[in-house]
Protein backbone atom coordinates (compact mmCIF):
# COMPACT_ATOMS: atom_id res chain seq x y z
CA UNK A 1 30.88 -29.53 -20.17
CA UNK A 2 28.38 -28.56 -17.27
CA UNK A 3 28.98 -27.07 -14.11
CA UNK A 4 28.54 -28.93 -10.84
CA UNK A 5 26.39 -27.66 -8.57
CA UNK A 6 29.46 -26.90 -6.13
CA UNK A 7 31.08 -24.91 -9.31
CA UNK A 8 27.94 -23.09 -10.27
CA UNK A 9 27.70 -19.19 -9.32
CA UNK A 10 25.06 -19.11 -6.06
CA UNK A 11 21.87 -17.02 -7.25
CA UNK A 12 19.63 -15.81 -5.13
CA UNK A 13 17.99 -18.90 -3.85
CA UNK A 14 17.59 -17.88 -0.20
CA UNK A 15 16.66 -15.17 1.72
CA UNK A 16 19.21 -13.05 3.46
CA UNK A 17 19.52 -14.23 7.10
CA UNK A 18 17.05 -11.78 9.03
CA UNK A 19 14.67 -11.05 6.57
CA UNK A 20 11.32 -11.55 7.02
CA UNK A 21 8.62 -13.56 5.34
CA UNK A 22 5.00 -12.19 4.68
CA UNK A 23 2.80 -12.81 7.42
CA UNK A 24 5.28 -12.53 10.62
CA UNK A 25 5.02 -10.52 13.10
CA UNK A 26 8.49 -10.87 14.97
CA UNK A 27 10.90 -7.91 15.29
CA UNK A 28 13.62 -7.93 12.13
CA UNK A 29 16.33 -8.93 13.61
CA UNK A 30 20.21 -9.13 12.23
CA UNK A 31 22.72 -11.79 13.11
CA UNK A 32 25.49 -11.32 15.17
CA UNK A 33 28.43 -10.02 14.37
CA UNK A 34 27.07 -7.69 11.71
CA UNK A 35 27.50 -4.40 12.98
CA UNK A 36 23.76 -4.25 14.05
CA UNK A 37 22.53 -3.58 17.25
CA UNK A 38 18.94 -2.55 17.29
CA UNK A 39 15.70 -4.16 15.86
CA UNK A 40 13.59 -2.36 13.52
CA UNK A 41 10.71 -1.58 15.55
CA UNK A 42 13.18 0.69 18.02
CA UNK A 43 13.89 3.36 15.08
CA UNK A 44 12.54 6.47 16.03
CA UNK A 45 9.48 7.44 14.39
CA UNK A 46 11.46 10.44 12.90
CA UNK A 47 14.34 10.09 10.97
CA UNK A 48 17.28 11.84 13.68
CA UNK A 49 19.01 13.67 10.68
CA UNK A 50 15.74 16.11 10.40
CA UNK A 51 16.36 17.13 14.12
CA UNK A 52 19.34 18.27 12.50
CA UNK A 53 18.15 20.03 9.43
CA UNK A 54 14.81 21.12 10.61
CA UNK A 55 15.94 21.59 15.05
CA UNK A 56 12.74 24.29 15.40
CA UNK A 57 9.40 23.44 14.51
CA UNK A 58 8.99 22.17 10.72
CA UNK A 59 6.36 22.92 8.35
CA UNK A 60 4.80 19.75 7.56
CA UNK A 61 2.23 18.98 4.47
CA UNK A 62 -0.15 15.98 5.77
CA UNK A 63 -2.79 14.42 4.14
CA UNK A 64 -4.71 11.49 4.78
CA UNK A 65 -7.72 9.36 3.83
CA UNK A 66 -11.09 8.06 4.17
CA UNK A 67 -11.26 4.23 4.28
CA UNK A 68 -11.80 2.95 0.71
CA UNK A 69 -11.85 6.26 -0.59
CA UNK A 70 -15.36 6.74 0.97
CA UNK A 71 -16.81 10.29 -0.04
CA UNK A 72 -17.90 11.59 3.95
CA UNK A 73 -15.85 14.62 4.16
CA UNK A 74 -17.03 17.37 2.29
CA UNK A 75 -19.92 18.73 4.68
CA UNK A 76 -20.39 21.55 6.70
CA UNK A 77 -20.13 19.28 9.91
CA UNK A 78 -17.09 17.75 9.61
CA UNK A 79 -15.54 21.21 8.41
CA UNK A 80 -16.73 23.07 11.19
CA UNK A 81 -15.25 19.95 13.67
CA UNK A 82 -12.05 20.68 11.56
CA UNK A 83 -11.93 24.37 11.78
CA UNK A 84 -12.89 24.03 15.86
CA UNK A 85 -9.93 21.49 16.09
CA UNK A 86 -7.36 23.45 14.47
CA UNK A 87 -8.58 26.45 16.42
CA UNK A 88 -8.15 24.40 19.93
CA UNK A 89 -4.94 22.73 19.06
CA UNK A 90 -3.38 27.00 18.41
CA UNK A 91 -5.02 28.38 21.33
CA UNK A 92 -4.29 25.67 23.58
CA UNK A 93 -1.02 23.52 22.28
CA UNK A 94 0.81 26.44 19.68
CA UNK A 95 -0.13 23.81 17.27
CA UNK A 96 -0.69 26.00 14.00
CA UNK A 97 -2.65 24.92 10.96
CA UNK A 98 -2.32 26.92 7.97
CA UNK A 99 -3.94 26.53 4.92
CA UNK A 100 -5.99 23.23 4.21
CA UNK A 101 -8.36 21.73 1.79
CA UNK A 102 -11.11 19.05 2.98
CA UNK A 103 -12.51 17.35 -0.01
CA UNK A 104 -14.95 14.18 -0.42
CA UNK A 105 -12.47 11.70 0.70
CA UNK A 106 -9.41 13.19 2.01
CA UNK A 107 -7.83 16.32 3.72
CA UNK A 108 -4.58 18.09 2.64
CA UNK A 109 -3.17 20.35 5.51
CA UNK A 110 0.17 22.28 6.57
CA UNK A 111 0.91 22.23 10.09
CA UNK A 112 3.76 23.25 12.52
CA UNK A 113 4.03 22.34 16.28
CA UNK A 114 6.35 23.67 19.00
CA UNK A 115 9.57 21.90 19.40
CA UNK A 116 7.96 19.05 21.24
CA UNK A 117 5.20 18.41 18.51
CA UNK A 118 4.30 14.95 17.77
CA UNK A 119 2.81 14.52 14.34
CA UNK A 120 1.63 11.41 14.35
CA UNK A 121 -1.13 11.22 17.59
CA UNK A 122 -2.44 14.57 16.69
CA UNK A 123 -3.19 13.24 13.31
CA UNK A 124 -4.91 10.20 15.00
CA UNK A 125 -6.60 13.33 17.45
CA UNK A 126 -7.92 15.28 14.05
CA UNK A 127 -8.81 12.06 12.42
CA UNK A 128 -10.82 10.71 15.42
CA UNK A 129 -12.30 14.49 15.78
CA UNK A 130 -13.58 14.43 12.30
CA UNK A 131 -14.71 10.82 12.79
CA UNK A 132 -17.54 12.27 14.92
CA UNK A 133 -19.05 14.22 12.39
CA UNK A 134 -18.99 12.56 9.19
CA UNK A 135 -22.44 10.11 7.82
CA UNK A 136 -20.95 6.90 9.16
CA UNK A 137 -20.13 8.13 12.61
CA UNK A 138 -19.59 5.41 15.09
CA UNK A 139 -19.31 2.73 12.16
CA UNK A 140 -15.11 1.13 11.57
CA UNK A 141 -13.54 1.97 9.58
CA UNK A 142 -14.15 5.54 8.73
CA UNK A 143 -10.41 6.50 7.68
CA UNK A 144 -7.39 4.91 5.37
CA UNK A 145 -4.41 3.48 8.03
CA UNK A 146 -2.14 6.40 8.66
CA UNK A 147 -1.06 9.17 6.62
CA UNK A 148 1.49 10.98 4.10
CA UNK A 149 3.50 13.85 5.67
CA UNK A 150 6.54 15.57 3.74
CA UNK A 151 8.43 18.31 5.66
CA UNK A 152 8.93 21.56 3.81
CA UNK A 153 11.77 22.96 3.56
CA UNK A 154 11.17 26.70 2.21
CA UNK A 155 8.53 29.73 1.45
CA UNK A 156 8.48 28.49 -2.39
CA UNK A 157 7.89 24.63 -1.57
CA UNK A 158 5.00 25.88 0.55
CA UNK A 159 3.68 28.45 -2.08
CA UNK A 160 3.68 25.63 -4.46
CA UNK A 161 2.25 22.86 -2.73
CA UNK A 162 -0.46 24.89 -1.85
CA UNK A 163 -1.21 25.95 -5.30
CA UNK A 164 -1.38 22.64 -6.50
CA UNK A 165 -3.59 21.35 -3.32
CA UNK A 166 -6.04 24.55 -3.66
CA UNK A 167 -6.79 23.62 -7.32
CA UNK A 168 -8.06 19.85 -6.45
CA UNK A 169 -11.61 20.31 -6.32
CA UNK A 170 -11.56 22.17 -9.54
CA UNK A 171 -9.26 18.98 -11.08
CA UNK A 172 -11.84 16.52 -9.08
CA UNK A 173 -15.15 18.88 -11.19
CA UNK A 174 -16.82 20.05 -7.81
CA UNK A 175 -16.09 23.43 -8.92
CA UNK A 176 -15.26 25.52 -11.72
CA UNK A 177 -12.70 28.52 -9.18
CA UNK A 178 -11.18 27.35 -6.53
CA UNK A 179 -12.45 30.24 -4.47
CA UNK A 180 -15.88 28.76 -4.66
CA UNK A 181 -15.14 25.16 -2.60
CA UNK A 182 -16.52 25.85 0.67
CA UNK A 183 -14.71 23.53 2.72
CA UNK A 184 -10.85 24.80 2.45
CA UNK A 185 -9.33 28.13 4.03
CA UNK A 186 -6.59 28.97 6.64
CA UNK A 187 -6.64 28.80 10.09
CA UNK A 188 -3.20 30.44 10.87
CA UNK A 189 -1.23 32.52 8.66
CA UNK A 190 2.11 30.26 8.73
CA UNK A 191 4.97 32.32 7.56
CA UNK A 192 8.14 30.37 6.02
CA UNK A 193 10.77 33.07 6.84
């Protein structure tokens, strides 16, 4: 004999209460009594447990993108404007870039800040620097909507990432060493100890 609708198990037929649909631009917000007190968009824009793990200046691997994967990078311009910014931001903010890679479309870096470092607008800074100097410059948009960052956490995680990141133009056929790709180096020797 069939179940009544009363006696049949609930599936999931409804979204949770506070979850939002595509397209809306309102806060997420939980309902009361759930232990909740904050919306999403007051989360700090680092997770508080690395201020923990990580208290004095962390070594961070960024990279980001050109907009549709656009091949404007890899020119003496635009790495000259990147070596000049990554000079500034030492001399003048204790902002240290180590070793980086510009290729066609995108830029891998490692960077560490002073305690009071802010990741995310310097990135816009370097992006908007780079911006200047690249074939489309002064057309929207030039670069891919923000930007992967992982923290590192020792001297081997940084020895390996950059082994892997100094090999991509010779994976992407620009060159056959990669000793010969002009537009990768270090600005400040960044030591993990």
């Amino acid at each position: 004999m069939p179940l009544s609708r009363e006696q049949r198990p609930r599936l999931c037929s409804r979204r949770p209460v506070g979850d939002m649909g595509i397209g809306t631009s309102a806060a997420l917000r939980f309902p009361q009594g759930s232990g909740y007190k904050i919306r999403v968009r007051e989360y700090p824009k680092l997770p508080p447990r690395l201020r923990w793990i990580f208290a004095h200046n962390p070594l961070f691997f960024v990279t980001f993108c050109t907009y549709e994967r656009r091949k404007l990078l890899a020119s003496n311009p635009v790495h000259a404007a990147f070596v000049g910014f990554a000079e500034q931001a030492y001399w003048v903010h204790k902002i240290a870039v180590g070793r980086y890679v510009v290729m066609p479309d995108h830029v891998h870096l490692f960077v560490r800040g002073p305690d009071d470092f802010q990741l995310g607008p310097w990135v816009g800074m370097l992006k908007q620097a780079l911006a200047k100097h690249t074939a489309l410059a002064g057309t929207s948009p030039i670069w891919q909507r923000g930007f992967f960052d992982h923290v590192l956490r020792n001297d081997e995680s940084y020895g390996h990432e950059w082994n892997y990141v100094r090999e991509n133009p010779v994976r992407a056929g620009l060159v056959t060493k990669a000793d010969d790709w002009p537009y990768s180096g270090e600005i400040v020797l960044i030591d993990r100890a």
